[in-house]
N, C-alpha and C. Protein backbone atom coordinates (compact mmCIF):
# COMPACT_ATOMS: atom_id res chain seq x y z
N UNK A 1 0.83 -1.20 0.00
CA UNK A 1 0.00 0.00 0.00
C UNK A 1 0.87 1.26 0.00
N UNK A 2 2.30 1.60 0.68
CA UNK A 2 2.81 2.38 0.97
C UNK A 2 3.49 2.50 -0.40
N UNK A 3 3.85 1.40 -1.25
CA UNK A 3 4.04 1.64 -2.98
C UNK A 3 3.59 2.21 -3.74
N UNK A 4 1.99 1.51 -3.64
CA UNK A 4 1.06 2.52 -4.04
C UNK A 4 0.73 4.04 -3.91
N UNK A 5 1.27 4.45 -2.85
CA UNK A 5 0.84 5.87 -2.34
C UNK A 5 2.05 6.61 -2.52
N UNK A 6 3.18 5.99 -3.11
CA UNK A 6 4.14 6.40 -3.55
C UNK A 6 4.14 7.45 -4.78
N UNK A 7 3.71 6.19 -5.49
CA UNK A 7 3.27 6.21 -7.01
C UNK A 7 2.70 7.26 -7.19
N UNK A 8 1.32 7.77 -6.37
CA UNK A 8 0.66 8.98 -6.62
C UNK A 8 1.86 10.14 -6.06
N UNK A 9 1.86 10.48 -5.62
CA UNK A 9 3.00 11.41 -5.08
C UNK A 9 4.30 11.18 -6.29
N UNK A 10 4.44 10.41 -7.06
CA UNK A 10 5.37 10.53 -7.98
C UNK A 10 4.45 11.30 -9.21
N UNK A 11 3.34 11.04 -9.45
CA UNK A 11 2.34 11.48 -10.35
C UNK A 11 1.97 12.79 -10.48
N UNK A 12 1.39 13.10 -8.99
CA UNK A 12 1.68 14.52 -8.39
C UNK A 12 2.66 15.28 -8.95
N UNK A 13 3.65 14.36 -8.86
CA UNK A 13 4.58 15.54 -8.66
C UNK A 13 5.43 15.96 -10.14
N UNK A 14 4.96 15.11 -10.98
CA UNK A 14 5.27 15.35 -12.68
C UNK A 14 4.47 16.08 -13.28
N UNK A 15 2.62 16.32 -12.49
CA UNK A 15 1.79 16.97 -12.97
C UNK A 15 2.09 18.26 -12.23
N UNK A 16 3.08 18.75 -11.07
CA UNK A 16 3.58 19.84 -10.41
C UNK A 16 4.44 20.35 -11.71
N UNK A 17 5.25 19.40 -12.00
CA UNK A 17 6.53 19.98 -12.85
C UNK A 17 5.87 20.28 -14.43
N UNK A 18 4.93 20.14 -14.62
CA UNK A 18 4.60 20.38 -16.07
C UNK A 18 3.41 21.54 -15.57
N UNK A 19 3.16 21.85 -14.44
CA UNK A 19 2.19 23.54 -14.42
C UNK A 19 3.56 24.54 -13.83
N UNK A 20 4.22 24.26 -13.14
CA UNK A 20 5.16 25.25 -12.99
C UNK A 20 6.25 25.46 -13.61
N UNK A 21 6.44 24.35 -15.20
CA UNK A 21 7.42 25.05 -15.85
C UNK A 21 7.36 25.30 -16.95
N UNK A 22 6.06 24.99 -17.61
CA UNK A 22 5.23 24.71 -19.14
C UNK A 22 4.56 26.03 -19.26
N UNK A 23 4.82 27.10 -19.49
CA UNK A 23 3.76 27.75 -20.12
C UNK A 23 2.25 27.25 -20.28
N UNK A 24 2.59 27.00 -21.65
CA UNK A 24 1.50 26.22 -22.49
C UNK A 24 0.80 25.20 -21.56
N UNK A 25 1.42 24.45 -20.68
CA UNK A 25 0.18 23.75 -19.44
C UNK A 25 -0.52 24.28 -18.62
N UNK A 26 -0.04 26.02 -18.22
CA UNK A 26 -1.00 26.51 -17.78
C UNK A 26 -2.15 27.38 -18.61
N UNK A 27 -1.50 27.40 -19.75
CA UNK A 27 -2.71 27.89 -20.68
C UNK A 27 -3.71 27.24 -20.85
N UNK A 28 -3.36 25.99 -20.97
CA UNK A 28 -4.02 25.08 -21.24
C UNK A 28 -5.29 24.86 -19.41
N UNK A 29 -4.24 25.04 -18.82
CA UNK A 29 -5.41 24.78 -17.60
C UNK A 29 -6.10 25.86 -17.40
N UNK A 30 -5.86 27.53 -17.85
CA UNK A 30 -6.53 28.56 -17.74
C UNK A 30 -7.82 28.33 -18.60
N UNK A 31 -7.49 27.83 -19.67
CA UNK A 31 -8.74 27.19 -20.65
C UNK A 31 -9.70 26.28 -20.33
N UNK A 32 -9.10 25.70 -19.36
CA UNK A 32 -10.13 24.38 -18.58
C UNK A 32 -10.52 24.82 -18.07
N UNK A 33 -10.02 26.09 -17.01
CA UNK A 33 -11.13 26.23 -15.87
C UNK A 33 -12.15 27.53 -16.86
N UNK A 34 -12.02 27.83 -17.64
CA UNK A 34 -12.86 28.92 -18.36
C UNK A 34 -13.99 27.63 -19.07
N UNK A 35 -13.25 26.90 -19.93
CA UNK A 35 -14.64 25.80 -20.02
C UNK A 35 -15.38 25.22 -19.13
N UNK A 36 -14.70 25.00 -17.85
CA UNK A 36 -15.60 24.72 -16.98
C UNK A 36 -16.65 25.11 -16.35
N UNK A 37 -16.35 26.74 -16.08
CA UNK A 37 -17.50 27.68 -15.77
C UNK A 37 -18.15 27.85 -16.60
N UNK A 38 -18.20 28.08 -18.05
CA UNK A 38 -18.95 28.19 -18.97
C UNK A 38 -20.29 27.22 -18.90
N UNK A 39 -19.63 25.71 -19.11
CA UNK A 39 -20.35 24.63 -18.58
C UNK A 39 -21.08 24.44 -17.87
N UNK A 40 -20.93 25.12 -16.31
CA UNK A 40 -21.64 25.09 -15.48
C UNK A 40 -22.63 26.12 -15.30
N UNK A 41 -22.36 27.70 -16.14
CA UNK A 41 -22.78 28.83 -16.76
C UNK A 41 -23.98 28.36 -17.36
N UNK A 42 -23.66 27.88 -18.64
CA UNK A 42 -24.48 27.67 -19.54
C UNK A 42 -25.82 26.18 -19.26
N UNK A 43 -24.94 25.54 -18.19
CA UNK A 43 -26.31 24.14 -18.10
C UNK A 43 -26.00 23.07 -19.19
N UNK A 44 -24.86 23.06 -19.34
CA UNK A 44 -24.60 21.86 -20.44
C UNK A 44 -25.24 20.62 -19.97
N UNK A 45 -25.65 19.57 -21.10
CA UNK A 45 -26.11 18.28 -20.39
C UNK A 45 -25.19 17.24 -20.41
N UNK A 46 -25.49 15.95 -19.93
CA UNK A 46 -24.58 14.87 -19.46
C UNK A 46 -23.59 15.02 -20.67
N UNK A 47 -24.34 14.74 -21.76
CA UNK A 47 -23.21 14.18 -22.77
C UNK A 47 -22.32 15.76 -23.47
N UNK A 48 -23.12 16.68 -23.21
CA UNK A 48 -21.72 17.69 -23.12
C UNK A 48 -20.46 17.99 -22.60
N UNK A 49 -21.22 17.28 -21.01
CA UNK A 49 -20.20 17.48 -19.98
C UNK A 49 -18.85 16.38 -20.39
N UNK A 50 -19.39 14.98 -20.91
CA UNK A 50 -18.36 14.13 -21.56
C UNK A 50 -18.05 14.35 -22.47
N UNK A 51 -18.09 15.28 -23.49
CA UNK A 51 -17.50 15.67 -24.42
C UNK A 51 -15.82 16.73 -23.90
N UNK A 52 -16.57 17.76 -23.33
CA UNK A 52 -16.03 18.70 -22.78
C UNK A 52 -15.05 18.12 -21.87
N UNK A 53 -14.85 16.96 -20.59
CA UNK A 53 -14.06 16.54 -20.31
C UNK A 53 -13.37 15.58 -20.70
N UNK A 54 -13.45 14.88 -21.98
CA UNK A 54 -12.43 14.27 -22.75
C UNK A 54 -11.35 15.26 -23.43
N UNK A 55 -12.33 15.96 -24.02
CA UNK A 55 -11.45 17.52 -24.75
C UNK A 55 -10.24 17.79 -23.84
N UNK A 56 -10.51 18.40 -22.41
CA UNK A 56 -9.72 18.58 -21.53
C UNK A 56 -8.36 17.80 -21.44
N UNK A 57 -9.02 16.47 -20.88
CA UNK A 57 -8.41 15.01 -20.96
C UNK A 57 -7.43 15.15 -22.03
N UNK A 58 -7.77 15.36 -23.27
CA UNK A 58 -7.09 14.74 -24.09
C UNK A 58 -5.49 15.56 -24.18
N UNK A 59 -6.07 17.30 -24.29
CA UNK A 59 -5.21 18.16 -24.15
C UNK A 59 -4.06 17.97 -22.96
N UNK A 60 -4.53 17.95 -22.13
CA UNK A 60 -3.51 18.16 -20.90
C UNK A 60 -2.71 16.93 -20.90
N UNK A 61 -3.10 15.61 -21.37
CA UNK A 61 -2.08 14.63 -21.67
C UNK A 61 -1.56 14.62 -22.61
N UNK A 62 -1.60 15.48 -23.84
CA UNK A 62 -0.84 15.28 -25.11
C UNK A 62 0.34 16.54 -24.31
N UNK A 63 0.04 17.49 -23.81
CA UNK A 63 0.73 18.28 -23.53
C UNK A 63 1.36 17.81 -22.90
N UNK A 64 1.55 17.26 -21.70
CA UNK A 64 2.62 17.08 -20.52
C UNK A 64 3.20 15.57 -21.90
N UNK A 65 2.86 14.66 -22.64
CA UNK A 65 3.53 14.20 -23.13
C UNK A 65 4.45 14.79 -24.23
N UNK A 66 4.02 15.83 -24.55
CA UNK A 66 5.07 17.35 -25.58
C UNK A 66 6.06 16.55 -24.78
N UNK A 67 6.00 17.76 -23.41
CA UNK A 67 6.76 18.44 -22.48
C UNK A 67 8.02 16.59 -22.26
N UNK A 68 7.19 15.33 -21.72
CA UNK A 68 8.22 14.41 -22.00
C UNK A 68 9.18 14.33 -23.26
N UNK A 69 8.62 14.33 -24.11
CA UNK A 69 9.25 14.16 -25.39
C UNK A 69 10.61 15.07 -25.47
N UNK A 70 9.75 16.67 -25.10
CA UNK A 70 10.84 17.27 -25.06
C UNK A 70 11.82 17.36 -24.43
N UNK A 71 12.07 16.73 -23.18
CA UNK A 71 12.69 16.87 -22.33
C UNK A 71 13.62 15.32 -22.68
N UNK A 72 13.27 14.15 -23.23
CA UNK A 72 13.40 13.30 -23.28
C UNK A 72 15.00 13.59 -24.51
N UNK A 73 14.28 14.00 -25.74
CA UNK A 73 15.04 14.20 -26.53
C UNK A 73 16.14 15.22 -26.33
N UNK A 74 16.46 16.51 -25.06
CA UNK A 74 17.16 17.49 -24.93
C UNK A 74 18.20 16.39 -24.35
N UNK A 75 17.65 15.42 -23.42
CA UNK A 75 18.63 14.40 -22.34
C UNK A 75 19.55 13.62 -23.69
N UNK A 76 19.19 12.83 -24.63
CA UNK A 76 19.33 12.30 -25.63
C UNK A 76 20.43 13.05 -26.59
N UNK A 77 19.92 13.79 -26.72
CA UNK A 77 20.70 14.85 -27.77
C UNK A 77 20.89 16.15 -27.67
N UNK A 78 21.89 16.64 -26.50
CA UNK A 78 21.87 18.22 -26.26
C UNK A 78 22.18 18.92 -27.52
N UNK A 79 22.68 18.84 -28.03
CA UNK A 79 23.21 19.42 -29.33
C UNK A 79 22.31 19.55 -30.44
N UNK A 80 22.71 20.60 -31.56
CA UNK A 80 21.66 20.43 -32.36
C UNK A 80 21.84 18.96 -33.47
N UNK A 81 20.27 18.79 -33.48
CA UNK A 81 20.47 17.08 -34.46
C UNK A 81 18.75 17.34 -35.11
N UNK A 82 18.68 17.36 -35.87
CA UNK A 82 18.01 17.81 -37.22
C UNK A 82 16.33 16.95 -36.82
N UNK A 83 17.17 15.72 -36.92
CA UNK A 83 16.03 14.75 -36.60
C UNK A 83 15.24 14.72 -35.17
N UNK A 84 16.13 15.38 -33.95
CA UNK A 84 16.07 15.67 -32.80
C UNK A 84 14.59 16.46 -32.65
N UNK A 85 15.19 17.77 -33.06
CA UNK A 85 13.95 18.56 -33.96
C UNK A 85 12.72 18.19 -34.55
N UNK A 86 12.80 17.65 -35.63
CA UNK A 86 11.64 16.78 -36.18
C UNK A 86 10.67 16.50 -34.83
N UNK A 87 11.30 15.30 -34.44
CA UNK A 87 10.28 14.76 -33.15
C UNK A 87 10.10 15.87 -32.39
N UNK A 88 10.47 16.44 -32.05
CA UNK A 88 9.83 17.46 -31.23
C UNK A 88 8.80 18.11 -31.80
N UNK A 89 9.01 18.68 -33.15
CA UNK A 89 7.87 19.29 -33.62
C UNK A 89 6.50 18.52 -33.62
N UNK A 90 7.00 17.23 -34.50
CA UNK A 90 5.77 16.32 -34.12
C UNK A 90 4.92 16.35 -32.79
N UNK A 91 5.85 16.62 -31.83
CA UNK A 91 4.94 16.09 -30.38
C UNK A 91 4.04 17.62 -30.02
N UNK A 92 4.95 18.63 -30.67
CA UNK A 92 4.28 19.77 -30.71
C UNK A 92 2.59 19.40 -31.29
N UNK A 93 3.10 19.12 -32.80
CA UNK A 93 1.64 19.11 -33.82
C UNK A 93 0.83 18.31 -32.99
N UNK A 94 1.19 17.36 -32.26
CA UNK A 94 0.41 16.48 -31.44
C UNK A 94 -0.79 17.23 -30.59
N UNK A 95 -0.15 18.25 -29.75
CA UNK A 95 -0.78 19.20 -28.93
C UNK A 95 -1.68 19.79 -29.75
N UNK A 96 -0.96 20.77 -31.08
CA UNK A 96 -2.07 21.76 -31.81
C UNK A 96 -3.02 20.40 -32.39
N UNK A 97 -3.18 19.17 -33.16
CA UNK A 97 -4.73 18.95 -33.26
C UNK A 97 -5.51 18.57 -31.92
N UNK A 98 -4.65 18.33 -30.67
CA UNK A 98 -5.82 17.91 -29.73
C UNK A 98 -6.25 19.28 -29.18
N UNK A 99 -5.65 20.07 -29.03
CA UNK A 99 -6.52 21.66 -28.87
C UNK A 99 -7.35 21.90 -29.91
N UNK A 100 -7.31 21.89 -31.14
CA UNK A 100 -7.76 22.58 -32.42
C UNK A 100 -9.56 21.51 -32.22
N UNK A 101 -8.75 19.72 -32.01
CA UNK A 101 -10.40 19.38 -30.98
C UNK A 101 -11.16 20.06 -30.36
N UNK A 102 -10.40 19.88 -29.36
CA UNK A 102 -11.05 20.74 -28.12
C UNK A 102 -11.16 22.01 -28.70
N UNK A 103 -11.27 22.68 -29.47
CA UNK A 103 -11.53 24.29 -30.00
C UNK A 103 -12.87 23.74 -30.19
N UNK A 104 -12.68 23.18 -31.91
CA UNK A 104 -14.07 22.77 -32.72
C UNK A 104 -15.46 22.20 -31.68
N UNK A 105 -14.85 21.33 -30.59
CA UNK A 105 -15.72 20.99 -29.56
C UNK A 105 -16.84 21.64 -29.06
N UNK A 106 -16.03 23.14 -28.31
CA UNK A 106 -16.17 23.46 -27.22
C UNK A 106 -16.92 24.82 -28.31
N UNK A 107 -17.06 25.13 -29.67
CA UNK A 107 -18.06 25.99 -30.52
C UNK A 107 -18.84 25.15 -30.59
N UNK A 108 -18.79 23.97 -30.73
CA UNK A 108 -19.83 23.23 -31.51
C UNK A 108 -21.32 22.89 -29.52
N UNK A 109 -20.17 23.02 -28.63
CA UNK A 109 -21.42 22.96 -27.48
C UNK A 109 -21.61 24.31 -26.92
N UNK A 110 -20.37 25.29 -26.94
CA UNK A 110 -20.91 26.47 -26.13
C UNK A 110 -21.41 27.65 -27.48
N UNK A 111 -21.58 27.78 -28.74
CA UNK A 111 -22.07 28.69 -29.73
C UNK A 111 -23.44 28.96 -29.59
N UNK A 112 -23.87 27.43 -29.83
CA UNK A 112 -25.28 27.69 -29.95
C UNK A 112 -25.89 28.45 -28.63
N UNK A 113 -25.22 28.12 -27.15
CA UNK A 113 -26.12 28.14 -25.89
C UNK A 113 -25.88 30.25 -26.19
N UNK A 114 -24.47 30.00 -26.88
CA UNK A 114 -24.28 31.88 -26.04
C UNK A 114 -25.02 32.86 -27.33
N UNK A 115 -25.44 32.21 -28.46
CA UNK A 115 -26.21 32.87 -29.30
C UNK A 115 -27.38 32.90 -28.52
N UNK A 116 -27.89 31.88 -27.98
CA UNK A 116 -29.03 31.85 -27.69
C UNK A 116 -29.48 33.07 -26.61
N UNK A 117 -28.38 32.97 -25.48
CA UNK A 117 -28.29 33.79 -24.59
C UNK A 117 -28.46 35.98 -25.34
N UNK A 118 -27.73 35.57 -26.14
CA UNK A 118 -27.54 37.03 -26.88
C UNK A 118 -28.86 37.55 -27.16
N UNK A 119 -29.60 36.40 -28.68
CA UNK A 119 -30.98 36.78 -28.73
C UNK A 119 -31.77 37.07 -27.52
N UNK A 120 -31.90 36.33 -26.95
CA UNK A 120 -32.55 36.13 -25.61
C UNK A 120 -32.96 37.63 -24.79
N UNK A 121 -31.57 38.42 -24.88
CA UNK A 121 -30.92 39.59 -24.31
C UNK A 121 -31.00 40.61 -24.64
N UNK A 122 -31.52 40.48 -26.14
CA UNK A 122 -31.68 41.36 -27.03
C UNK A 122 -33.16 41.85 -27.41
């Protein structure tokens, strides 16, 4: 059990090191908690709410896996190496389509509610 409770505290503490040294992970979490209120704003229903937290999901693990990659490949190859590069970018592009998801997502559930709200208002 005391392995186990290890483990989280090792987990913890990689999801510590990727909000306090990633930029982009806290953007990314400034974005979550703005979808979240929205969500809870707007009255989304069940299957929004699972949409909306896979989106999340998906982002914040492609990201902190960037952030491995990158860190993986700097250990690997301090120097410049062409191909080094490459993969990194890749793990980049990785991030921009699971955001560019979570973009298309998060119009396709919060557009309609905040048009609605507008007319509504108007």
């Amino acid at each position: 059990m005391k392995k186990l409770i290890h483990s989280f505290g090792y987990a913890f503490k990689g999801v510590a090191y990727a909000t306090t040294s990633q930029l982009n992970f806290r953007i990314h979490l400034f974005a979550t908690a703005i979808a979240l209120l929205l969500g809870w704003f707007l009255h989304i229903n069940t299957g929004e709410w699972q949409w909306l937290m896979l989106c999340i999901t998906i982002v914040l693990v492609t990201e902190i896996f960037n952030t491995m990659i990158e860190t993986l490949v700097d250990l690997v190859s301090p120097g410049y190496n062409e191909k080094a590069g490459r993969i990194k970018d890749m793990a980049a592009g990785a991030v921009v389509i699971a955001a560019a998801f979570a973009l298309i997502t998060g119009i396709i559930i919060f557009l309609p509610k905040i048009l609605l709200l507008i007319n509504h208002a108007a």
